[in-house]
N, C-alpha and C. Protein backbone atom coordinates (compact mmCIF):
# COMPACT_ATOMS: atom_id res chain seq x y z
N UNK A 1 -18.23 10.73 -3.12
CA UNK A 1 -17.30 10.48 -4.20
C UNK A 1 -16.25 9.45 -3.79
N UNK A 2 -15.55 9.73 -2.41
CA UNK A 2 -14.93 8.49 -2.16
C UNK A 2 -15.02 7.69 -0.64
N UNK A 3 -15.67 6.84 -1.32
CA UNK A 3 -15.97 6.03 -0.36
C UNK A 3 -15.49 5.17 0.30
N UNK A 4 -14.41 4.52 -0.26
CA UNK A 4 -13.25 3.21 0.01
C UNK A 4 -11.49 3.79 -0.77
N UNK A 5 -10.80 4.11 -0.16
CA UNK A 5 -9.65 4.34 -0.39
C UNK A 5 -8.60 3.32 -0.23
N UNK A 6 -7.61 3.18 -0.67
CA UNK A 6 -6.62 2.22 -0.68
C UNK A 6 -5.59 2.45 -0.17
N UNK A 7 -5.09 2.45 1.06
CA UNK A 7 -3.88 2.87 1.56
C UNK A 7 -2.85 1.45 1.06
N UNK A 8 -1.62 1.25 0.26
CA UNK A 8 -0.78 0.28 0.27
C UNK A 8 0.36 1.04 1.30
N UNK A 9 0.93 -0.20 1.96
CA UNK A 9 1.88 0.09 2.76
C UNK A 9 3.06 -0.88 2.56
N UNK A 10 3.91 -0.14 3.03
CA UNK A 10 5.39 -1.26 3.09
C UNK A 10 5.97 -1.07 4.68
N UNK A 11 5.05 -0.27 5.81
CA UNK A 11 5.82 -0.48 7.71
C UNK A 11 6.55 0.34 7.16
N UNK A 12 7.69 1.49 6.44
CA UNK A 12 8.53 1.74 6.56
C UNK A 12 8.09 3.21 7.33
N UNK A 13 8.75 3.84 8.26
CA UNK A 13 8.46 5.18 8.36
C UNK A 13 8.03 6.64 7.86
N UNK A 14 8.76 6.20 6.25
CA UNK A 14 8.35 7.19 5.65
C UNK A 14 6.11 7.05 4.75
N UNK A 15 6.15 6.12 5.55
CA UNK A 15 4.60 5.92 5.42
C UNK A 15 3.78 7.19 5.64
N UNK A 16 4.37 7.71 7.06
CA UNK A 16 3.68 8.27 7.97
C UNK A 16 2.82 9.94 7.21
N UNK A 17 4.04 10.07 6.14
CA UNK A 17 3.24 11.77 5.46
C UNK A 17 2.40 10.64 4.38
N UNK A 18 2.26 9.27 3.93
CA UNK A 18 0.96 9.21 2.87
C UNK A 18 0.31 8.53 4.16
N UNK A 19 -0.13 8.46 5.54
CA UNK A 19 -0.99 7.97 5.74
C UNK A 19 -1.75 9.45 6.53
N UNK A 20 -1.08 10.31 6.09
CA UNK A 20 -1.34 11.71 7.27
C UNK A 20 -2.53 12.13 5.70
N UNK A 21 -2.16 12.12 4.72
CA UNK A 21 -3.29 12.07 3.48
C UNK A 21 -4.06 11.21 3.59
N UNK A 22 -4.28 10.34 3.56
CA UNK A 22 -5.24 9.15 3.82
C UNK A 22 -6.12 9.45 4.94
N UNK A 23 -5.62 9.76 5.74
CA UNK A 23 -6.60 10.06 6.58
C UNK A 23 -7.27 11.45 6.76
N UNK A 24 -6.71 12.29 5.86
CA UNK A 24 -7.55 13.66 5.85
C UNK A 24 -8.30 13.19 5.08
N UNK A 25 -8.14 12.84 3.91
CA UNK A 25 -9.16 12.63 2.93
C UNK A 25 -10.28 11.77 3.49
N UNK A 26 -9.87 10.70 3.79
CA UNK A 26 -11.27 9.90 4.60
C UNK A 26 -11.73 10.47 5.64
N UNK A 27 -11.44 11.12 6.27
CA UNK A 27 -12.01 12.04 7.28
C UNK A 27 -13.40 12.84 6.70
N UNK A 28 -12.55 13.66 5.46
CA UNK A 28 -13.44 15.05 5.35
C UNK A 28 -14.96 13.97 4.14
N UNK A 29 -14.36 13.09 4.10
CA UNK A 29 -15.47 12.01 3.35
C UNK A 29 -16.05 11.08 3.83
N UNK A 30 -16.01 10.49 5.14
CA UNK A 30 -16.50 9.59 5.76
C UNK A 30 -16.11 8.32 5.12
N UNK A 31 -14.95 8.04 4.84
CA UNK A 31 -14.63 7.15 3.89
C UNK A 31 -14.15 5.83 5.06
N UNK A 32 -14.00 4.72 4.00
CA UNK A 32 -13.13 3.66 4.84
C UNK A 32 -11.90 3.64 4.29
N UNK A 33 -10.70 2.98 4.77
CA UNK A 33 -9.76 3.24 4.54
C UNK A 33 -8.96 1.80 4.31
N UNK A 34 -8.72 0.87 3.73
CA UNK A 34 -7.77 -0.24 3.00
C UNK A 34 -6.57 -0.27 3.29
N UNK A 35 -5.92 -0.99 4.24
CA UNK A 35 -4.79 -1.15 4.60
C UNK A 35 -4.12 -2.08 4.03
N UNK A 36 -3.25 -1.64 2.87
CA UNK A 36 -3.13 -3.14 2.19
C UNK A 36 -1.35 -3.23 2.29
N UNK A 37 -0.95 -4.22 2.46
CA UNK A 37 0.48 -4.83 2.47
C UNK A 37 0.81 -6.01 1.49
N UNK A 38 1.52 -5.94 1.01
CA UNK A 38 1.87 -7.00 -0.38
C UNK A 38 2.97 -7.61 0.02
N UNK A 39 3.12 -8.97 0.27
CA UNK A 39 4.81 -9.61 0.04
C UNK A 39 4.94 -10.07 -1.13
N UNK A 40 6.01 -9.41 -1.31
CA UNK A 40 6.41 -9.56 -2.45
C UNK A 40 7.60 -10.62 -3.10
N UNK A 41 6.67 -11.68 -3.95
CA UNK A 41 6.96 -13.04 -3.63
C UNK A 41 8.24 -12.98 -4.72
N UNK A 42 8.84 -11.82 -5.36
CA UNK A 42 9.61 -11.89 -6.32
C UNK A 42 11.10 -11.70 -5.75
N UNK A 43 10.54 -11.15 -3.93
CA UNK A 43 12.24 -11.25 -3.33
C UNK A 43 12.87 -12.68 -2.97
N UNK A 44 11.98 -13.71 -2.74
CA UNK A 44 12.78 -15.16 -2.46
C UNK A 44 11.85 -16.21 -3.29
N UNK A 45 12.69 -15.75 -4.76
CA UNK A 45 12.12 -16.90 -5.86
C UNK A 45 13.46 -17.44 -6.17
N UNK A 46 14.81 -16.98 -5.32
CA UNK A 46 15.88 -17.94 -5.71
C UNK A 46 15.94 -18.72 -4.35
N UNK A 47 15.36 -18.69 -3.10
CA UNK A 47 15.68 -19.45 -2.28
C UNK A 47 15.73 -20.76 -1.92
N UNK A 48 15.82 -21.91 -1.39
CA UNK A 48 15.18 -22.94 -1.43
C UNK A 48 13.79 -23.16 -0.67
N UNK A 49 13.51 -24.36 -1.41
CA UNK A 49 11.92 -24.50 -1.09
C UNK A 49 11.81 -24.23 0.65
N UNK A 50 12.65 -25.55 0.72
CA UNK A 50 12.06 -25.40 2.55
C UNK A 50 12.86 -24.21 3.78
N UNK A 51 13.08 -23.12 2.82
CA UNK A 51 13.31 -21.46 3.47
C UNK A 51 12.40 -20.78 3.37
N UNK A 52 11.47 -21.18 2.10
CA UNK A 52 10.40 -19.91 1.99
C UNK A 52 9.45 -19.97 3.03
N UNK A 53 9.14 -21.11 3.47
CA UNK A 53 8.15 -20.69 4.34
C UNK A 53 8.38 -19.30 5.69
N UNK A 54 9.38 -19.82 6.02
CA UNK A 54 10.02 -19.17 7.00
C UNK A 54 10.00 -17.66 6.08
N UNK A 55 10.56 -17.35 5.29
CA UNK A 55 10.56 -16.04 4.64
C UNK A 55 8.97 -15.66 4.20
N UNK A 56 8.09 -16.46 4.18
CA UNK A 56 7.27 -15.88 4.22
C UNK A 56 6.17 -15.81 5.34
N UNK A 57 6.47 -16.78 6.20
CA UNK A 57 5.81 -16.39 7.59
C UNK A 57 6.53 -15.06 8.56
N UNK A 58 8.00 -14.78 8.19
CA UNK A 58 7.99 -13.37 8.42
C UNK A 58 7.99 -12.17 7.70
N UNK A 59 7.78 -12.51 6.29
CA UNK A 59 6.81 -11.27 5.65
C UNK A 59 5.53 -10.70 6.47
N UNK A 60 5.06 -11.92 6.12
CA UNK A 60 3.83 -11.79 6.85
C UNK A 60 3.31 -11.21 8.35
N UNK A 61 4.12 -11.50 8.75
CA UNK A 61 4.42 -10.95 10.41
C UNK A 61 4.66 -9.47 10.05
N UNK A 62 5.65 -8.83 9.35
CA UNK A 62 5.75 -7.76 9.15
C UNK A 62 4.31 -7.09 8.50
N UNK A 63 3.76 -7.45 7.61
CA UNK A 63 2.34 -6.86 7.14
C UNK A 63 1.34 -6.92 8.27
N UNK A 64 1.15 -7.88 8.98
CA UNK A 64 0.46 -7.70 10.15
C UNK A 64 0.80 -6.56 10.84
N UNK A 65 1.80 -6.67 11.41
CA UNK A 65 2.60 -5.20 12.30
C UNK A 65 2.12 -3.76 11.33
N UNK A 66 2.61 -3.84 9.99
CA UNK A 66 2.52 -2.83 9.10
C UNK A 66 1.35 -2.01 9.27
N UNK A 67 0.11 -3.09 9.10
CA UNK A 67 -1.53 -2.52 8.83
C UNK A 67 -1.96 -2.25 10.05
N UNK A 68 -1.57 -3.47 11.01
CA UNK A 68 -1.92 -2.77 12.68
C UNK A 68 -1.45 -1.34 12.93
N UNK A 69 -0.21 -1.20 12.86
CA UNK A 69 -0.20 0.20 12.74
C UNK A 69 -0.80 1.55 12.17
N UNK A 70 -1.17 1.15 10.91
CA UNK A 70 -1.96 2.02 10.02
C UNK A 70 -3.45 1.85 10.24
N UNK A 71 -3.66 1.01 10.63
CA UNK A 71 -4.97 0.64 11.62
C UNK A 71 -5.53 1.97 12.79
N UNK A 72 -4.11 1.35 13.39
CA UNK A 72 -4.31 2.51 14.87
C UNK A 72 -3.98 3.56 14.59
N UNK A 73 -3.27 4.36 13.30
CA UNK A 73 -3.63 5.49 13.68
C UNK A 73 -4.82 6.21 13.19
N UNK A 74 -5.42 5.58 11.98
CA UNK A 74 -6.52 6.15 11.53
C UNK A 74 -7.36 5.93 12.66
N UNK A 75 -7.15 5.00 13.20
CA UNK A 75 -9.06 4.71 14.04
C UNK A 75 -8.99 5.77 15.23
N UNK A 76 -7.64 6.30 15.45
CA UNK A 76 -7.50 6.98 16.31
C UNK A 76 -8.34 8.33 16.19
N UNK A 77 -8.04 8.48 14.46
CA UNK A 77 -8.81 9.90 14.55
C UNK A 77 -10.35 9.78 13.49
N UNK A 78 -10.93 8.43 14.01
CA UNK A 78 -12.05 8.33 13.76
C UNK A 78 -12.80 7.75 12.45
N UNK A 79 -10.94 7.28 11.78
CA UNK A 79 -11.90 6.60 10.25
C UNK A 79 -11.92 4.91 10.42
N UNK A 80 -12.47 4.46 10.28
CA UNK A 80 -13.09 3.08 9.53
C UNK A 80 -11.90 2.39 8.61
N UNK A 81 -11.28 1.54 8.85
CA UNK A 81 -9.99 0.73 8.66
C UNK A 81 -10.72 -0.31 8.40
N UNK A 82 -9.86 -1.26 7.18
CA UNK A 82 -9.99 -2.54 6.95
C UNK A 82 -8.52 -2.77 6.61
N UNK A 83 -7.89 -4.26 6.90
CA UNK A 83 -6.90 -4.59 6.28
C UNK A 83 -6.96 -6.01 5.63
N UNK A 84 -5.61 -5.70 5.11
CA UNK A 84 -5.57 -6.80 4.23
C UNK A 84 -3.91 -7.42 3.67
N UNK A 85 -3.48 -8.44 4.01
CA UNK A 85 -1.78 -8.53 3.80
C UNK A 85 -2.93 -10.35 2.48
N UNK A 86 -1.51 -9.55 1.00
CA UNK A 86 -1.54 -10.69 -0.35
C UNK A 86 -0.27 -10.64 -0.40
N UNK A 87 -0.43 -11.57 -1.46
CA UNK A 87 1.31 -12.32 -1.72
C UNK A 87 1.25 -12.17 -3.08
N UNK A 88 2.28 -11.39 -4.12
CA UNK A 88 2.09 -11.66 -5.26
C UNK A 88 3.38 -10.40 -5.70
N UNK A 89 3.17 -9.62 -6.89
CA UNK A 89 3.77 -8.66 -7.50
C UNK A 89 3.17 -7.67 -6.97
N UNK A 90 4.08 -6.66 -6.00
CA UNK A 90 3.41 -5.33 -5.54
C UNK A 90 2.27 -4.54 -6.53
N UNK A 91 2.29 -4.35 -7.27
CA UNK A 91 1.80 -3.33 -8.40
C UNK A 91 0.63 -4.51 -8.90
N UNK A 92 0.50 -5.44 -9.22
CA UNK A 92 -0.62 -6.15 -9.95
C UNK A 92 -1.38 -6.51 -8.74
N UNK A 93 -1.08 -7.07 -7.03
CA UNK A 93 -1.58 -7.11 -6.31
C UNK A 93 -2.50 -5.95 -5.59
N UNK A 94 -1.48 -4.79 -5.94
CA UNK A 94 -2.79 -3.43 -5.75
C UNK A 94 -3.58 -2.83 -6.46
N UNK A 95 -3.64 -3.40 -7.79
CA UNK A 95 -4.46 -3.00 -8.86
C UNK A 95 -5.63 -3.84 -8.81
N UNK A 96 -5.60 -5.60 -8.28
CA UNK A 96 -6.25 -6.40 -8.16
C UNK A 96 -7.27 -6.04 -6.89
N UNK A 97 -6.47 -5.58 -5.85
CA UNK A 97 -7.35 -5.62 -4.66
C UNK A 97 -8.07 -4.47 -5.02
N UNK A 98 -7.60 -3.01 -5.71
CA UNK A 98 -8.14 -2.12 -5.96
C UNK A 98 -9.83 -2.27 -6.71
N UNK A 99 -9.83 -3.33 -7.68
CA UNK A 99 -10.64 -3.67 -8.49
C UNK A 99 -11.58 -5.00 -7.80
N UNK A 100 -11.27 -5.60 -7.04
CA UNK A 100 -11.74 -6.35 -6.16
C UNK A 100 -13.02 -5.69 -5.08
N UNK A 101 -12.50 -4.69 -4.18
CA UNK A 101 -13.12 -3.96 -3.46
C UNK A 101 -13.81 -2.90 -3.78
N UNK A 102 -13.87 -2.32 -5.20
CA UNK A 102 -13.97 -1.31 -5.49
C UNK A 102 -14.14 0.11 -4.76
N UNK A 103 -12.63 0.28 -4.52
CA UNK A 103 -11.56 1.20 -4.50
C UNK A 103 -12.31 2.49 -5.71
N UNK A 104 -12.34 3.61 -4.65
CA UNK A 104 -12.48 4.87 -5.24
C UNK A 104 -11.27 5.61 -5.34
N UNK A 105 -10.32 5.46 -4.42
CA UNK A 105 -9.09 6.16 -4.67
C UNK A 105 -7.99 5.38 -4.29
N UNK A 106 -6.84 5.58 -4.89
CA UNK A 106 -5.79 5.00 -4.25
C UNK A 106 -4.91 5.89 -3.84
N UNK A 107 -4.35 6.15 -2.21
CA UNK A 107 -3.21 6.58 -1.99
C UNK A 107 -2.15 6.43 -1.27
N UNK A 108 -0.79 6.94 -2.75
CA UNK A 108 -0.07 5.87 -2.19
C UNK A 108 2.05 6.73 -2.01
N UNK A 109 2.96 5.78 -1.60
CA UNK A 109 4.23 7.19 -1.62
C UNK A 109 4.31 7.07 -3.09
N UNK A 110 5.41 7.77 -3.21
CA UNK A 110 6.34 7.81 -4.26
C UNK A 110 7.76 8.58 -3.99
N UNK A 111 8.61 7.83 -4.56
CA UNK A 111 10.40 8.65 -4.26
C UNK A 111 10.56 9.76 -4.96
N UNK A 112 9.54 9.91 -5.87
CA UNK A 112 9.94 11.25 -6.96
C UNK A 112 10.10 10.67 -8.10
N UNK A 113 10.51 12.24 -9.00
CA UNK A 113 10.94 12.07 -10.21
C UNK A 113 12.09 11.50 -10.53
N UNK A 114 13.45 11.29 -9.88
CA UNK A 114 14.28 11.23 -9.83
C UNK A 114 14.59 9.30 -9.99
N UNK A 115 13.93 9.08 -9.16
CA UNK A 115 13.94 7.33 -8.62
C UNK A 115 12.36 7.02 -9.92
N UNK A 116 11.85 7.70 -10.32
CA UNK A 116 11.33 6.65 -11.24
C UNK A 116 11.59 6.80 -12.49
N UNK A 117 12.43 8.21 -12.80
CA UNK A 117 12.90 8.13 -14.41
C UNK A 117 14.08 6.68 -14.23
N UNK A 118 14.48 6.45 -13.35
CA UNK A 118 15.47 5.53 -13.16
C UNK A 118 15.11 4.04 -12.82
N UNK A 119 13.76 4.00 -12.44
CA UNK A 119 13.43 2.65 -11.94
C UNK A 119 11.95 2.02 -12.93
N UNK A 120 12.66 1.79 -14.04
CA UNK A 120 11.20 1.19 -14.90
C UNK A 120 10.67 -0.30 -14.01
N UNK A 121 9.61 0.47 -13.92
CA UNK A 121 8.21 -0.62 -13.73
C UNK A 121 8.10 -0.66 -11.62
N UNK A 122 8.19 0.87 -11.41
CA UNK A 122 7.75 1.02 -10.11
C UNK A 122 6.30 0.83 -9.57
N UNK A 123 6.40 0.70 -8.73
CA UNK A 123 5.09 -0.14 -8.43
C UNK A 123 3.90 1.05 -8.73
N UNK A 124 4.39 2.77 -7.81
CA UNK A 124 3.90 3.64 -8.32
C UNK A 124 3.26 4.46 -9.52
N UNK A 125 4.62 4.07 -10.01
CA UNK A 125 4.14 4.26 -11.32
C UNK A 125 3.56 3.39 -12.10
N UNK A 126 3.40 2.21 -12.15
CA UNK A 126 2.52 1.03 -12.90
C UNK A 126 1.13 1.47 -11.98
N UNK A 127 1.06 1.34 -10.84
CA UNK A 127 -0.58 1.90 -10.40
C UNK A 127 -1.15 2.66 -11.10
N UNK A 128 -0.17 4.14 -10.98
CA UNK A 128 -0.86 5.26 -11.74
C UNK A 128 -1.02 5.11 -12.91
N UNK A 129 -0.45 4.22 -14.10
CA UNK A 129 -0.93 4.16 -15.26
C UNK A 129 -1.55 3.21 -15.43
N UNK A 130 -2.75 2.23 -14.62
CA UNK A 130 -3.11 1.04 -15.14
C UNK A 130 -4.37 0.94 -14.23
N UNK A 131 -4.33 1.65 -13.15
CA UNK A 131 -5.92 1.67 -12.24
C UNK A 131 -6.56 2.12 -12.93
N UNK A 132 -7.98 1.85 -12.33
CA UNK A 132 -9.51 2.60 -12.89
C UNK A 132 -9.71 3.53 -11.92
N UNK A 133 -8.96 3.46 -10.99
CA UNK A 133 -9.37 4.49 -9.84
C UNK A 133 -8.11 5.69 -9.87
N UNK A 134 -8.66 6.61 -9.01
CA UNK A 134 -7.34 7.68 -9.36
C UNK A 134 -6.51 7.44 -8.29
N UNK A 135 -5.01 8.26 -8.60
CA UNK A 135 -4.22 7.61 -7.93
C UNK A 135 -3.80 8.84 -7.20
N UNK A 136 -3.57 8.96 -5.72
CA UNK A 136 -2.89 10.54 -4.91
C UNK A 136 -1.58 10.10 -4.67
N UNK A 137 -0.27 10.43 -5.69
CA UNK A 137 0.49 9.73 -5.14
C UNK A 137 1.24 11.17 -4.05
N UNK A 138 1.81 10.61 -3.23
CA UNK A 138 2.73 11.40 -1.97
C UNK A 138 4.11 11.22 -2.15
N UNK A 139 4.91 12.34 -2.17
CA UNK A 139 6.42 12.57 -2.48
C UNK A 139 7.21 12.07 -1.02
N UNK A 140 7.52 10.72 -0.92
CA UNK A 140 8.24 10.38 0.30
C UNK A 140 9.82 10.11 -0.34
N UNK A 141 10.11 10.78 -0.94
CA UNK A 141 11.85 10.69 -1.38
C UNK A 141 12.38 11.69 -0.33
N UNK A 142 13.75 11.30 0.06
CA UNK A 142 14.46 12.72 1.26
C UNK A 142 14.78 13.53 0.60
N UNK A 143 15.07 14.00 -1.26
CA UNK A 143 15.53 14.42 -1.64
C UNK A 143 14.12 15.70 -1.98
C-alpha cells in the first residue's frame, strides 16, 4: 500500500517526532522514504538581485544538511532514503514532487489547531487539502 512516502523537512529539531513516524511506517512497509526540503523563494523576493544568490546558496546548504540528516537516521534503521532539495512555494513544491514521484503517503509536522486557525494558507494545511495522496500530519506545536 505504501510504497514511497514523502518526508518534507525544514532541519528544525522539532522534525525529529515526524521523522520517528516516517520511519515506523516505512519500516513495517518496506517503503522508501523522500527527503524533501523546499527553499522557499518567497523569503528573499525583496532582496537585491546580486544577494540572492548568496541567500540561496545558503538555503541550499541548509537542505543539504537537513536531508543528510534525515537520510542518516532512517538508513540507520534500515529504510531506503532518497532526497531531494526544490526552490519554489513550500506547499505547491510538495504537492508537485508528491505527484511527480508518485508518492503514496505524505508525512508531514504540523503546529496544531491553534497556529492554523490563525495562519491561512499553511503549508500543512494546503497539502492536506489538495494532495492525491494521504496526508499523516504530526502535532510538533510545544503547546
Amino acid at each position: 500500500m505504501y510504497e514511497d512516502i514523502l518526508l518534507p523537512t525544514d532541519g528544525s529539531e522539532s522534525m525529529d517526532v515526524v521523522i520517528e513516524h516516517a520511519a515506523d511506517v516505512a519500516a513495517r512497509r518496506s517503503a522508501t522514504v523522500h527527503a524533501l526540503y523546499v527553499i522557499d523563494d518567497r523569503s528573499f523576493l525583496t532582496l537585491q538581485e546580486d544577494m540572492k544568490g548568496d541567500v540561496v546558496d545558503g538555503l541550499r546548504a541548509e537542505g543539504e544538511t537537513a536531508t543528510t540528516e534525515v537520510a542518516s537516521r532512517l538508513e540507520a534503521e534500515g529504510v531506503t532514503v532518497r532526497t531531494a532539495i526544490r526552490q519554489g512555494n513550500p506547499a505547491d513544491e510538495v504537492l508537485a514532487y508528491a505527484d511527480e514521484a508518485g508518492i503514496d503517503l505524505v508525512v508531514m509536522g504540523t503546529h496544531g489547531a491553534d497556529y492554523e486557525r490563525n495562519m491561512l494558507g499553511s503549508v500543512s494545511q494546503k497539502v492536506v487539502t489538495m494532495s492525491d495522496a494521504p496526508v499523516l500530519t504530526v502535532n510538533i506545536g510545544g503547546d
